[in-house]
PDB file of N, CA and C in Angstrom:
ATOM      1  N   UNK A   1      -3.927  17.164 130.014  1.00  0.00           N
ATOM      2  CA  UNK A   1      -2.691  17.486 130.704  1.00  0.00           C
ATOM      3  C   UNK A   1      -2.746  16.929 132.125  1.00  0.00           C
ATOM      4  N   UNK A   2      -1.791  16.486 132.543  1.00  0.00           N
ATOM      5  CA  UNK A   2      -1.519  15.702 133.766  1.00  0.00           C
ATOM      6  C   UNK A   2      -1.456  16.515 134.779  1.00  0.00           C
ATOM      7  N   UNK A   3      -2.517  16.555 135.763  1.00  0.00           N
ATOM      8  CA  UNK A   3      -1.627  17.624 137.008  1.00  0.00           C
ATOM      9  C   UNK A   3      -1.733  16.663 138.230  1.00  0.00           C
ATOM     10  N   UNK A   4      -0.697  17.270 139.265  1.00  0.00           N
ATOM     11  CA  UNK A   4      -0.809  16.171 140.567  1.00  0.00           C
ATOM     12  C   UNK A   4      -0.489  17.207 141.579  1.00  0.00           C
ATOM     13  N   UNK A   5      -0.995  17.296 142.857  1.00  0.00           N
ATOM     14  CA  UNK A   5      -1.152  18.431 143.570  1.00  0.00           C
ATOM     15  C   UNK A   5      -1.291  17.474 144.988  1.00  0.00           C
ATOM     16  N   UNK A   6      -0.413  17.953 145.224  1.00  0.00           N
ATOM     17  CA  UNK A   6       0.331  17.204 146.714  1.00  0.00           C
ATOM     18  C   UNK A   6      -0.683  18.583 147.683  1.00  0.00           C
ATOM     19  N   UNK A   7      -0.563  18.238 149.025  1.00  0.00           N
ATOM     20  CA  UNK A   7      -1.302  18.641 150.079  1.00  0.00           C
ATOM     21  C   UNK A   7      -0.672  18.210 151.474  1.00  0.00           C
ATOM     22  N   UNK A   8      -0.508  18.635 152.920  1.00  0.00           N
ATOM     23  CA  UNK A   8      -0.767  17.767 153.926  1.00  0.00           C
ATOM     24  C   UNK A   8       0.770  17.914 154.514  1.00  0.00           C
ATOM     25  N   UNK A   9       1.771  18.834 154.062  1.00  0.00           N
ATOM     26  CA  UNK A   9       2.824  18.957 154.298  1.00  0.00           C
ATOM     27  C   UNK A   9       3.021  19.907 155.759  1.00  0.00           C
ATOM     28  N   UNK A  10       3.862  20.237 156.275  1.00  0.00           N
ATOM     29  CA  UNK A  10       4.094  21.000 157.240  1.00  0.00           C
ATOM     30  C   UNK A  10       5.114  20.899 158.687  1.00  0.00           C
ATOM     31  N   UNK A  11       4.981  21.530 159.489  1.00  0.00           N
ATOM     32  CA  UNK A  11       5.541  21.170 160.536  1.00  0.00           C
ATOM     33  C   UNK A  11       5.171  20.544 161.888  1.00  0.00           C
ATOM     34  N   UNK A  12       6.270  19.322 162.265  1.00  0.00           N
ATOM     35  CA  UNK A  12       5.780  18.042 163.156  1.00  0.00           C
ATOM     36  C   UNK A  12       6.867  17.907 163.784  1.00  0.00           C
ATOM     37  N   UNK A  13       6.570  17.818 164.917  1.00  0.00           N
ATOM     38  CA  UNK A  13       8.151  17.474 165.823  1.00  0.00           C
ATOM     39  C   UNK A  13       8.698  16.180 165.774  1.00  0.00           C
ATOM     40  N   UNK A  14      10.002  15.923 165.939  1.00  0.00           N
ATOM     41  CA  UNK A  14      10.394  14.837 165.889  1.00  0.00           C
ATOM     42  C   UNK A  14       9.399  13.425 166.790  1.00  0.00           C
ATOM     43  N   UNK A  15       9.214  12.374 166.476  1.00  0.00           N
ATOM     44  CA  UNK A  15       7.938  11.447 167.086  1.00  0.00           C
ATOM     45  C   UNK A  15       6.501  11.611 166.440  1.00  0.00           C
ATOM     46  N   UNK A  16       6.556  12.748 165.614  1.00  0.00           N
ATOM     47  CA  UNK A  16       4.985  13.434 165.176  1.00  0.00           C
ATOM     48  C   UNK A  16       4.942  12.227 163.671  1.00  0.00           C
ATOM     49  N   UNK A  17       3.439  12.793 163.298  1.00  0.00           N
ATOM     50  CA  UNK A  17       2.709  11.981 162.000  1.00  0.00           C
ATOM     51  C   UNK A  17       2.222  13.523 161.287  1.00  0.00           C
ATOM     52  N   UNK A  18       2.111  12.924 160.057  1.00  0.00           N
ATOM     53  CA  UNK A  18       2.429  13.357 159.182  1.00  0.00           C
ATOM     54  C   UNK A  18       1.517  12.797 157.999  1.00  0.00           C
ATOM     55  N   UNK A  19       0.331  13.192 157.083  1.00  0.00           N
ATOM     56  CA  UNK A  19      -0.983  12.396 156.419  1.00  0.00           C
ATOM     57  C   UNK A  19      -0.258  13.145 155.068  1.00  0.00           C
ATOM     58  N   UNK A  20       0.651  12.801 153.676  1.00  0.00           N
ATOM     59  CA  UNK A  20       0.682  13.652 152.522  1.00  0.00           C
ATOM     60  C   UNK A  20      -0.291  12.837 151.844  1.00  0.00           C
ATOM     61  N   UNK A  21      -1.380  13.811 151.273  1.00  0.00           N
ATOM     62  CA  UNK A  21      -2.016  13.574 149.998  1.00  0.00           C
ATOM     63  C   UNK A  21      -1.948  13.935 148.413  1.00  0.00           C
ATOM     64  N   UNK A  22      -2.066  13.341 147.728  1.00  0.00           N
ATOM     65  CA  UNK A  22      -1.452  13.541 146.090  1.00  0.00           C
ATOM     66  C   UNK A  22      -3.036  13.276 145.285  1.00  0.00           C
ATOM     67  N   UNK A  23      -3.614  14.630 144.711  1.00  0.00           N
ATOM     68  CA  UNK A  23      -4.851  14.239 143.687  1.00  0.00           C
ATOM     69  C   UNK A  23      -4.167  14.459 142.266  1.00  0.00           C
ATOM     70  N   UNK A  24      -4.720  13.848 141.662  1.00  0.00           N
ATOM     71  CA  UNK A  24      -4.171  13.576 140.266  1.00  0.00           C
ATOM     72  C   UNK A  24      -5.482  13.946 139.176  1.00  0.00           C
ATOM     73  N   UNK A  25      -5.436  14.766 138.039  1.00  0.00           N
ATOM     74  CA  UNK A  25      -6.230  14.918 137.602  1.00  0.00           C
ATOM     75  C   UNK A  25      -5.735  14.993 136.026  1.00  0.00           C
ATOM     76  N   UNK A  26      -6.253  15.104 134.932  1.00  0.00           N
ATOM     77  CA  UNK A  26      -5.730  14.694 133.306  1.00  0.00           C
ATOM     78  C   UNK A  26      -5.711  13.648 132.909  1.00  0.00           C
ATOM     79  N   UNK A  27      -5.477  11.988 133.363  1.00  0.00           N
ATOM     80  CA  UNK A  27      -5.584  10.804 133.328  1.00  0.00           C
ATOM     81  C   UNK A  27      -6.396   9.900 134.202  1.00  0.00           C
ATOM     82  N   UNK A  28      -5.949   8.604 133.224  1.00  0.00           N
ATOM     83  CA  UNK A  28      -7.172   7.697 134.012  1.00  0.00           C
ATOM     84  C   UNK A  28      -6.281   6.819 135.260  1.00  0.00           C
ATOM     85  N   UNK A  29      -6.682   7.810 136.100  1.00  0.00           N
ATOM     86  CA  UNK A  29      -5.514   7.421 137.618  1.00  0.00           C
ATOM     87  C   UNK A  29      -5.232   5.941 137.847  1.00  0.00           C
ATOM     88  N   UNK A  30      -6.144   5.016 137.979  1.00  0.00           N
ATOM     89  CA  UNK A  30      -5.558   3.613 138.081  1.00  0.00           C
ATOM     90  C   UNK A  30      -4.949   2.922 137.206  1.00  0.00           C
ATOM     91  N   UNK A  31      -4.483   3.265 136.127  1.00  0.00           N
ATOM     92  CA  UNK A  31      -3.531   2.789 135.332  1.00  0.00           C
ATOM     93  C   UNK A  31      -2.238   2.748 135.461  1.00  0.00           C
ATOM     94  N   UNK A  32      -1.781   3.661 136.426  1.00  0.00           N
ATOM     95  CA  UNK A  32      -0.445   4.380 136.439  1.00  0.00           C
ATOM     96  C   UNK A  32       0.094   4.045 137.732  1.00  0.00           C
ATOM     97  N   UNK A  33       1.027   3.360 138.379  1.00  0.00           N
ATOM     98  CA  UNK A  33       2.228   3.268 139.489  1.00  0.00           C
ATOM     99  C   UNK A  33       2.561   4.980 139.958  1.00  0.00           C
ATOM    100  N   UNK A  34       2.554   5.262 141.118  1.00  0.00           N
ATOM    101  CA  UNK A  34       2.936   6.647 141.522  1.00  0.00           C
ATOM    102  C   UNK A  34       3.502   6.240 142.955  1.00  0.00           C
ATOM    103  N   UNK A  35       4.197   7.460 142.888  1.00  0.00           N
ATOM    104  CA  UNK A  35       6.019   7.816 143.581  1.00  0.00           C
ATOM    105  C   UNK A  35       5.874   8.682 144.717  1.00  0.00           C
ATOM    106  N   UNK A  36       6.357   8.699 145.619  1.00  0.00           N
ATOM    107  CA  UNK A  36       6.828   9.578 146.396  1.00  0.00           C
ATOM    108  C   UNK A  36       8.287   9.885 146.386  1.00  0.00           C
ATOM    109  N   UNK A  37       8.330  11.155 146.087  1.00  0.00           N
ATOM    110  CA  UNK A  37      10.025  11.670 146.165  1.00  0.00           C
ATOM    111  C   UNK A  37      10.217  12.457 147.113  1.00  0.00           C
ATOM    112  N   UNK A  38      11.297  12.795 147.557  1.00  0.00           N
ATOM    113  CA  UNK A  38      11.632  13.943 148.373  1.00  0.00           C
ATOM    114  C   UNK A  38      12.998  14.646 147.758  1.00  0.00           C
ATOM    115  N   UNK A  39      12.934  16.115 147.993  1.00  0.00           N
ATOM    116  CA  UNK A  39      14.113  16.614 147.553  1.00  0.00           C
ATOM    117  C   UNK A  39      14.828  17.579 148.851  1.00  0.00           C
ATOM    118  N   UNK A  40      15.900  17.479 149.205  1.00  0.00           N
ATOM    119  CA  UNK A  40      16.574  18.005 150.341  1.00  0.00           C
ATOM    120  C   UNK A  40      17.643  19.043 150.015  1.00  0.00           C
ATOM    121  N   UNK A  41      17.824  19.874 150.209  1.00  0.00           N
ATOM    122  CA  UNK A  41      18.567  21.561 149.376  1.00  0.00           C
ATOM    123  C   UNK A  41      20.048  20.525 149.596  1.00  0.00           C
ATOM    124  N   UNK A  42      20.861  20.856 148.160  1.00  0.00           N
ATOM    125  CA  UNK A  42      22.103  20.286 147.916  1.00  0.00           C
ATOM    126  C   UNK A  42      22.141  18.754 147.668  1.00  0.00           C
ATOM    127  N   UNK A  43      21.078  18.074 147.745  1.00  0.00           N
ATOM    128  CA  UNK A  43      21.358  16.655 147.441  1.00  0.00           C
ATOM    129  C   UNK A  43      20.529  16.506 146.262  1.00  0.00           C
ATOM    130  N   UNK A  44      20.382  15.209 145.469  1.00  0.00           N
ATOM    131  CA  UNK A  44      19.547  14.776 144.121  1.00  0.00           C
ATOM    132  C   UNK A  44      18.356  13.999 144.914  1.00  0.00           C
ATOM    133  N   UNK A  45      17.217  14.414 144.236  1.00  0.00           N
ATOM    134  CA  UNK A  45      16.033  14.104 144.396  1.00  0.00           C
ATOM    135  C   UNK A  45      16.081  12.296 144.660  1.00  0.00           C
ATOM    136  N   UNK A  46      15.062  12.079 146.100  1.00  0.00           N
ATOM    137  CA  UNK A  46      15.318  10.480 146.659  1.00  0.00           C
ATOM    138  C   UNK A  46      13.890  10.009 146.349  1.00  0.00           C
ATOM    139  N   UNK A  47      13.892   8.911 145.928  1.00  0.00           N
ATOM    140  CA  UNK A  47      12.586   7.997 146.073  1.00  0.00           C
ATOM    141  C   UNK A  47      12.406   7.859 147.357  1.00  0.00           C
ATOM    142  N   UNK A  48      11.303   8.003 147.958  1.00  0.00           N
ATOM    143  CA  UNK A  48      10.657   7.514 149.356  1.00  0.00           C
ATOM    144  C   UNK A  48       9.999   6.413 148.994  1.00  0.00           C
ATOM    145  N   UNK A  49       9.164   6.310 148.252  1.00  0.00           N
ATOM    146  CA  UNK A  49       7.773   5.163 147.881  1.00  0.00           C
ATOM    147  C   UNK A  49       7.139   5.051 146.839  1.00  0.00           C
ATOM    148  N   UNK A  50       7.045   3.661 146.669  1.00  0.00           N
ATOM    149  CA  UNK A  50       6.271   3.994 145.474  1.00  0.00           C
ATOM    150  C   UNK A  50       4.867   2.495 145.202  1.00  0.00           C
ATOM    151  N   UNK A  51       4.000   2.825 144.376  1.00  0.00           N
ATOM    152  CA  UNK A  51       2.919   2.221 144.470  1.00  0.00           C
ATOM    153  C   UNK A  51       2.469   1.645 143.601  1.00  0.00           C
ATOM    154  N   UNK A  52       1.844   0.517 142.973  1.00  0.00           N
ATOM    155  CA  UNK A  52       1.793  -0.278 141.460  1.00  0.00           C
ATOM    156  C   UNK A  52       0.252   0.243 141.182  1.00  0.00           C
ATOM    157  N   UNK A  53      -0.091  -0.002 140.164  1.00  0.00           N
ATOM    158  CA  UNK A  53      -1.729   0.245 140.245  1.00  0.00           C
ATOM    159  C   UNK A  53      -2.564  -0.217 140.968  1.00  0.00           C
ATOM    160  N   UNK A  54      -2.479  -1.883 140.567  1.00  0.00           N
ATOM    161  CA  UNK A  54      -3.348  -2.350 141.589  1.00  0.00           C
ATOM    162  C   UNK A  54      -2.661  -2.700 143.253  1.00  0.00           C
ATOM    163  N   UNK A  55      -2.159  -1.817 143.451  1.00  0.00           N
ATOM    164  CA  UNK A  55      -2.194  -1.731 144.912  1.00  0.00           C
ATOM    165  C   UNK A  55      -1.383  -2.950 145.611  1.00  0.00           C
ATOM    166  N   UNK A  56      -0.980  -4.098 143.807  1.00  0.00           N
ATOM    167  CA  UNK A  56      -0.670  -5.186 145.018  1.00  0.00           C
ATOM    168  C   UNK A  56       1.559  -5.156 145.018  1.00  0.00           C
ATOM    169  N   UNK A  57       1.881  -3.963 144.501  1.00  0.00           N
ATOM    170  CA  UNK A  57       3.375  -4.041 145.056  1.00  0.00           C
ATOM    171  C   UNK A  57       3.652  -2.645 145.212  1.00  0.00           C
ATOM    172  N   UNK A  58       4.069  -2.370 146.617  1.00  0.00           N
ATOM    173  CA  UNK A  58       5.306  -1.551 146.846  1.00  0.00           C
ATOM    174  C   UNK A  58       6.346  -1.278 147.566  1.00  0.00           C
ATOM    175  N   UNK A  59       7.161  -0.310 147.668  1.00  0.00           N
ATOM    176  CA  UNK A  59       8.170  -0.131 147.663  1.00  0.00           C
ATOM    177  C   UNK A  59       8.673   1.287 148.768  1.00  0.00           C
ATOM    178  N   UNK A  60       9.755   0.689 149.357  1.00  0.00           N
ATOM    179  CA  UNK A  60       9.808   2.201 150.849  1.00  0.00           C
ATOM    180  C   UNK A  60      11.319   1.732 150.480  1.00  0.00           C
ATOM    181  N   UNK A  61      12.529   2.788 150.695  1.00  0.00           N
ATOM    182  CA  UNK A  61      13.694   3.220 151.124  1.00  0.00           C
ATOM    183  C   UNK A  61      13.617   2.518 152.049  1.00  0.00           C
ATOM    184  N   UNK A  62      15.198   2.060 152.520  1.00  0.00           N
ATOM    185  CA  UNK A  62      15.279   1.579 153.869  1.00  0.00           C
ATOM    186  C   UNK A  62      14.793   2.570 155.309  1.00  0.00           C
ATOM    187  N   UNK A  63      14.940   4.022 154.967  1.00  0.00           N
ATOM    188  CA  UNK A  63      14.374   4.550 155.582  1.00  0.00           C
ATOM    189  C   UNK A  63      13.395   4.754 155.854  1.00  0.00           C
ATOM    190  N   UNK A  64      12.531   4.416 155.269  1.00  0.00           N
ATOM    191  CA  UNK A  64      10.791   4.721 155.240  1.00  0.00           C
ATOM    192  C   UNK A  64      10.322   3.648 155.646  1.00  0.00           C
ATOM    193  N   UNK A  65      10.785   2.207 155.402  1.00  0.00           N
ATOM    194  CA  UNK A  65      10.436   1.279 155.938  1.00  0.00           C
ATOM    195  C   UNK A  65      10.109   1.131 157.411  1.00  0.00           C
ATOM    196  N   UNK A  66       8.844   0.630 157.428  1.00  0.00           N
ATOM    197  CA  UNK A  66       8.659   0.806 158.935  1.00  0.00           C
ATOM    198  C   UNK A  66       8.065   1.837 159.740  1.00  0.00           C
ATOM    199  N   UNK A  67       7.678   3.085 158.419  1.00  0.00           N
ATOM    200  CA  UNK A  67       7.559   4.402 159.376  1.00  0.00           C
ATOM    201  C   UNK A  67       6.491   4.688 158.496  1.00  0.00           C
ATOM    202  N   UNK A  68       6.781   4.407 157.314  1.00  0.00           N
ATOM    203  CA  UNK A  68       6.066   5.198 156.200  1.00  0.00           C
ATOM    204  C   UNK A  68       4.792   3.964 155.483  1.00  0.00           C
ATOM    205  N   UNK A  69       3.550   4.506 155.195  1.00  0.00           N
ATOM    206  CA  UNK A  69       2.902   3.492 154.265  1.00  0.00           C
ATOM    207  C   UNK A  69       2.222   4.401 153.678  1.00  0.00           C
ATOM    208  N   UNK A  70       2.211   3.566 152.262  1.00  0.00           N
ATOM    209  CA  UNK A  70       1.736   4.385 150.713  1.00  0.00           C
ATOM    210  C   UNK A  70       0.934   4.005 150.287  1.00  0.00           C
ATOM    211  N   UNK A  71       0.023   4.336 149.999  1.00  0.00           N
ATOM    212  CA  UNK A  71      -1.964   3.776 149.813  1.00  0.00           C
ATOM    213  C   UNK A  71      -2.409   4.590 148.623  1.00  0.00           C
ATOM    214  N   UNK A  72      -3.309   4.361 148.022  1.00  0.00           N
ATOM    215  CA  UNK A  72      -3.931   4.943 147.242  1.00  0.00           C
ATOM    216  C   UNK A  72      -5.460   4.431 146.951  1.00  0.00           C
ATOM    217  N   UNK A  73      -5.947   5.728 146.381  1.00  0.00           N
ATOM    218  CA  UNK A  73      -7.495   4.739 146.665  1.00  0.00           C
ATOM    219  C   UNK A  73      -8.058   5.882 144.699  1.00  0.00           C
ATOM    220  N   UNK A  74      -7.948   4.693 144.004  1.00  0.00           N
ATOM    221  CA  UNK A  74      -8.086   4.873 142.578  1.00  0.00           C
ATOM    222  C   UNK A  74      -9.765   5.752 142.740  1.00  0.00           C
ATOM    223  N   UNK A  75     -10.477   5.459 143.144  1.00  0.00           N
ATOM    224  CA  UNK A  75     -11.897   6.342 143.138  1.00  0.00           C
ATOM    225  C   UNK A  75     -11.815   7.906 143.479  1.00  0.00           C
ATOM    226  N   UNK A  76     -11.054   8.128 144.017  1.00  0.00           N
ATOM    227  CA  UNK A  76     -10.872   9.652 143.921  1.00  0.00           C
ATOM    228  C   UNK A  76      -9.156  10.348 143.581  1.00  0.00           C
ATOM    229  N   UNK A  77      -9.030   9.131 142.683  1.00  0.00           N
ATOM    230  CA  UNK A  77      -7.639   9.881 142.092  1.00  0.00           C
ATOM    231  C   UNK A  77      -6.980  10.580 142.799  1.00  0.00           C
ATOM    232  N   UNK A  78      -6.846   9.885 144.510  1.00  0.00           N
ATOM    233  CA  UNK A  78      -5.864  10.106 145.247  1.00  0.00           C
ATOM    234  C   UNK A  78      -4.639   9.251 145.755  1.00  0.00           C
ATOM    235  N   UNK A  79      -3.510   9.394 145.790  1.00  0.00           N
ATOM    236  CA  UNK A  79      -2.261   8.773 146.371  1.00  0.00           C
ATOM    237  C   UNK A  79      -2.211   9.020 148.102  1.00  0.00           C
ATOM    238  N   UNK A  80      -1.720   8.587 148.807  1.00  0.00           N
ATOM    239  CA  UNK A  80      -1.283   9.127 150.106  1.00  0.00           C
ATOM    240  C   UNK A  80       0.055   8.101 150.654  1.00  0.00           C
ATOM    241  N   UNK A  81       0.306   9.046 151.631  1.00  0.00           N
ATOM    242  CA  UNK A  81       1.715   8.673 152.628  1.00  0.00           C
ATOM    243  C   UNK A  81       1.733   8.820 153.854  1.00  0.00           C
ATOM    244  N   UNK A  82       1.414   7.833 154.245  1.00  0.00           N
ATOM    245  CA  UNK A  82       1.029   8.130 155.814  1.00  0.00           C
ATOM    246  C   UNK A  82       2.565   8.155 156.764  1.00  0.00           C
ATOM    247  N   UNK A  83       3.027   9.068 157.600  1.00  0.00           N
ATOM    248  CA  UNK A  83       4.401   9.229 157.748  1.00  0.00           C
ATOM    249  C   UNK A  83       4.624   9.195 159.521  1.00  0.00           C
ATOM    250  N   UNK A  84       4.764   8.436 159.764  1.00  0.00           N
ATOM    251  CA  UNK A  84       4.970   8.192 161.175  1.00  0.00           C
ATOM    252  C   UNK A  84       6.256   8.243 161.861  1.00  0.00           C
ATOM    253  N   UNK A  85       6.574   8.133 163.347  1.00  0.00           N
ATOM    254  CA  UNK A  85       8.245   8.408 163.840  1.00  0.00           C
ATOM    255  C   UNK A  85       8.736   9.546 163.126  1.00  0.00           C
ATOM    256  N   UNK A  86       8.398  10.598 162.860  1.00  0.00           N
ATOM    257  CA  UNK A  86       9.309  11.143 162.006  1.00  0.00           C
ATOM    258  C   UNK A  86      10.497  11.332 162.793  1.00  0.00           C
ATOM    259  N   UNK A  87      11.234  11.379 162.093  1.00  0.00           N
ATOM    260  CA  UNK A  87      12.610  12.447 162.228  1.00  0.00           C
ATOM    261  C   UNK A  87      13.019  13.469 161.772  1.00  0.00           C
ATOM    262  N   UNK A  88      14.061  14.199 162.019  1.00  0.00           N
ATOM    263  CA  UNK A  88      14.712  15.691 161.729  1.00  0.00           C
ATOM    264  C   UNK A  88      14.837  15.055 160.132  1.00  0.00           C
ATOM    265  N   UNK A  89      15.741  13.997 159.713  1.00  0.00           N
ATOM    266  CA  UNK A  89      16.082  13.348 158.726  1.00  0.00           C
ATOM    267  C   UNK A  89      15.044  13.660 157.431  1.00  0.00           C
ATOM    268  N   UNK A  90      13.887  13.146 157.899  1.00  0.00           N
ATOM    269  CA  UNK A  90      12.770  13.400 156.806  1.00  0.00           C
ATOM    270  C   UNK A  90      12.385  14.538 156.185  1.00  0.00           C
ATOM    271  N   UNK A  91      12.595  15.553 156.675  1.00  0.00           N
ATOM    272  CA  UNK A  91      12.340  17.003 156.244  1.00  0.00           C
ATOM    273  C   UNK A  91      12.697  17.254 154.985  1.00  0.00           C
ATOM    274  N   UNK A  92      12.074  17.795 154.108  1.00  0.00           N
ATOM    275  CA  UNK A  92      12.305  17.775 152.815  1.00  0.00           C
ATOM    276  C   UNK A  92      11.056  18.439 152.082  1.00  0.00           C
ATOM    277  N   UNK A  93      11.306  18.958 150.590  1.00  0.00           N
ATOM    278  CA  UNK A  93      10.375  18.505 149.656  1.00  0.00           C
ATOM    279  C   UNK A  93       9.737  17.474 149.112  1.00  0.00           C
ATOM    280  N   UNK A  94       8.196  16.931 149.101  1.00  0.00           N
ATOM    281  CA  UNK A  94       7.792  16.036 149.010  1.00  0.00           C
ATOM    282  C   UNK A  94       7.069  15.928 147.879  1.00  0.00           C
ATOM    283  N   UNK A  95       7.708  15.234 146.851  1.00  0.00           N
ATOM    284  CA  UNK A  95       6.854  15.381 145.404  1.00  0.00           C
ATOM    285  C   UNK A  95       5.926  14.129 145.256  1.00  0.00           C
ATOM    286  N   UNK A  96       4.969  14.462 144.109  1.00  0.00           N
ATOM    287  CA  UNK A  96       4.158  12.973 144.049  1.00  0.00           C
ATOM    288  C   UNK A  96       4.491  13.160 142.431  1.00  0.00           C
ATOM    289  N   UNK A  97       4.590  11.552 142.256  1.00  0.00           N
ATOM    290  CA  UNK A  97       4.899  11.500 140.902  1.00  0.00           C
ATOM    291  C   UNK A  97       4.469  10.440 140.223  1.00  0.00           C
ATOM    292  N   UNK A  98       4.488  10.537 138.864  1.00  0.00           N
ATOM    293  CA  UNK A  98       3.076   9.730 138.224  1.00  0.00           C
ATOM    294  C   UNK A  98       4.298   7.938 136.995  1.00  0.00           C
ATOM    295  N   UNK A  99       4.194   7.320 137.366  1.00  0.00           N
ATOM    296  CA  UNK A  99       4.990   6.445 136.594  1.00  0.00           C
ATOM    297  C   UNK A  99       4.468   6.146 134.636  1.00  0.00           C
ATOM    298  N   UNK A 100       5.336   6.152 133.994  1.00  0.00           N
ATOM    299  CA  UNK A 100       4.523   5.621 132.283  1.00  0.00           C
ATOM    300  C   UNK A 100       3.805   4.894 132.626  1.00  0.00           C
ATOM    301  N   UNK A 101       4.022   3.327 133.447  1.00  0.00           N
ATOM    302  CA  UNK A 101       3.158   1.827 133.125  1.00  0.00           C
ATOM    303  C   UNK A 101       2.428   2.302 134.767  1.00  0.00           C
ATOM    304  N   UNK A 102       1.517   1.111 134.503  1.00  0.00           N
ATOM    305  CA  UNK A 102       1.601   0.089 135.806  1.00  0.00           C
ATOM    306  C   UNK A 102       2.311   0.211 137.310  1.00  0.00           C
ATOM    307  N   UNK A 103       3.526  -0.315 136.372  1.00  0.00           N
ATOM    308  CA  UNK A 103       4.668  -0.538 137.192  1.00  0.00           C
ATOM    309  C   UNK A 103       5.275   0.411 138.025  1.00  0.00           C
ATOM    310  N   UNK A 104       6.034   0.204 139.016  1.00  0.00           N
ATOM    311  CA  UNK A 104       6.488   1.199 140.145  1.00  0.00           C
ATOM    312  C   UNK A 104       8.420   1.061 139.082  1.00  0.00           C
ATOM    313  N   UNK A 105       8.574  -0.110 138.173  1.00  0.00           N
ATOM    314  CA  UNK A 105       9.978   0.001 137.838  1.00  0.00           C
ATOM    315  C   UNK A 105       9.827   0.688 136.371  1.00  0.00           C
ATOM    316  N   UNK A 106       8.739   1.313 136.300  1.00  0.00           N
ATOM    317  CA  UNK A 106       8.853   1.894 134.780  1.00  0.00           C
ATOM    318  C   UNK A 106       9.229   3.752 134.941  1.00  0.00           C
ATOM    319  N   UNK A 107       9.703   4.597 134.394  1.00  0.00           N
ATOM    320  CA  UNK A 107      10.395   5.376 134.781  1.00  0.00           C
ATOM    321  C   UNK A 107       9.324   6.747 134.832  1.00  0.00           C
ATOM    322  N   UNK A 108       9.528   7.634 135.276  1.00  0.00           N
ATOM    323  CA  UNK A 108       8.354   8.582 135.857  1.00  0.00           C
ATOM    324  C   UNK A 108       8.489   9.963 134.975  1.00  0.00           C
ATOM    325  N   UNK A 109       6.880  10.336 134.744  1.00  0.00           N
ATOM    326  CA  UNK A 109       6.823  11.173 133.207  1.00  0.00           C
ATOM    327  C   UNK A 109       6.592  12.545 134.173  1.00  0.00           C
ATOM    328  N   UNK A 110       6.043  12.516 135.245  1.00  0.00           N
ATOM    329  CA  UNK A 110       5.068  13.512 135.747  1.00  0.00           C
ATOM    330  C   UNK A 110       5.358  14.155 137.361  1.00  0.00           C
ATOM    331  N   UNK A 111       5.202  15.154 137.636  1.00  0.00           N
ATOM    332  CA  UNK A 111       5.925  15.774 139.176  1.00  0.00           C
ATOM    333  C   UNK A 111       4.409  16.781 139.617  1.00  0.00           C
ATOM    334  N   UNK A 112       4.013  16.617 140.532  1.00  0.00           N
ATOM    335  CA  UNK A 112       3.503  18.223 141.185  1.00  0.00           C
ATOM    336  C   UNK A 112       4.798  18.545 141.676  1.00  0.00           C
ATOM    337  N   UNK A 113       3.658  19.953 142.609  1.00  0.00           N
ATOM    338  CA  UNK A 113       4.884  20.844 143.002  1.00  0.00           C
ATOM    339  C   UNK A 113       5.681  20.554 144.251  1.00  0.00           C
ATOM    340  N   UNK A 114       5.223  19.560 144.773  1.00  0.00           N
ATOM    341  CA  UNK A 114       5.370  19.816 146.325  1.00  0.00           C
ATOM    342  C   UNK A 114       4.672  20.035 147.429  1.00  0.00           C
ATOM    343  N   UNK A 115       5.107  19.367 148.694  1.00  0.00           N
ATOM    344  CA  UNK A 115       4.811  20.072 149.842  1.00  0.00           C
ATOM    345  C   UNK A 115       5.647  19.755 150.478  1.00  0.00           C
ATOM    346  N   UNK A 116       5.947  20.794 151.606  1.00  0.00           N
ATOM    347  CA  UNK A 116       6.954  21.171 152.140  1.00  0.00           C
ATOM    348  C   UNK A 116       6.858  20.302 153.607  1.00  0.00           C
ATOM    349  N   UNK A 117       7.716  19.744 153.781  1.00  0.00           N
ATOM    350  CA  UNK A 117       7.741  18.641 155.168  1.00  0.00           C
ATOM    351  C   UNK A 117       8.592  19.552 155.908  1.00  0.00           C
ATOM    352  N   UNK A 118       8.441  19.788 156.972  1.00  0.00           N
ATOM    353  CA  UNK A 118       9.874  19.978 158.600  1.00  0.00           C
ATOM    354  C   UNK A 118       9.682  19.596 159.276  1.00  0.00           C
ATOM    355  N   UNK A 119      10.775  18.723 160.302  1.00  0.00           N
ATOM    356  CA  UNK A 119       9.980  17.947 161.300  1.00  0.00           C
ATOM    357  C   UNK A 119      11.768  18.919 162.640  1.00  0.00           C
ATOM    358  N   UNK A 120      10.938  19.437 163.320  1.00  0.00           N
ATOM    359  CA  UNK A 120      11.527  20.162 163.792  1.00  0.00           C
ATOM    360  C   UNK A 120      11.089  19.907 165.578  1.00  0.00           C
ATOM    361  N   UNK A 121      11.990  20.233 166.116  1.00  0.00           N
ATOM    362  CA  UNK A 121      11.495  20.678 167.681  1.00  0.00           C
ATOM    363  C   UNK A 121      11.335  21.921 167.972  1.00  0.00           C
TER     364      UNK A 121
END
């Protein structure tokens, strides 16, 4: 069984950083493209990022671009999001999520629970 257990969430003032980590455990982690989502109360769940296996394509929102970088390091079946400039904007639920292929364009089987981002003054 697949589990993925996000970490590293909390509160950061606007200008603050922000380290989310995602461990993944049930599969053989470098096989699989994984996601960063965010979910914001009243809107549909947004892609932030996302990551190929081998590390060599990804992918940021126009918003994240520039602020945000998505790493993963297959030896300890961890994902991360390193989150910089934040803004009020970013605040959200932050899911990590596990793709079928490879690929960051193949469609996503798997969710932890969350961690909770606010970037507040």
């Amino acid at each position: 069984q697949v589990q993925l257990v996000e970490s590293g969430g909390g509160l950061a003032q606007p200008g603050g950083s922000l380290r989310l980590s995602c461990v993944a455990s049930g599969l053989t982690f470098g096989n699989y493209a994984k996601t960063w989502d965010r979910q914001v109360p009243g809107k549909e769940l947004e892609w932030v990022s996302g990551i190929s296996s081998d590390v060599r394509v990804t992918y940021y929102t126009g918003a994240a671009k520039g602020r945000f970088t998505i790493s993963r390091d297959n030896a300890k079946n961890t994902v991360y999001l390193e989150m910089n400039s934040l803004k009020p904007e970013d605040t959200g639920l932050y899911y990590c999520a596990k793709h079928l292929t490879y690929s960051i364009a193949s469609s996503l089987d798997s969710w932890g629970r969350g961690t909770l981002v606010t970037i507040s003054s």
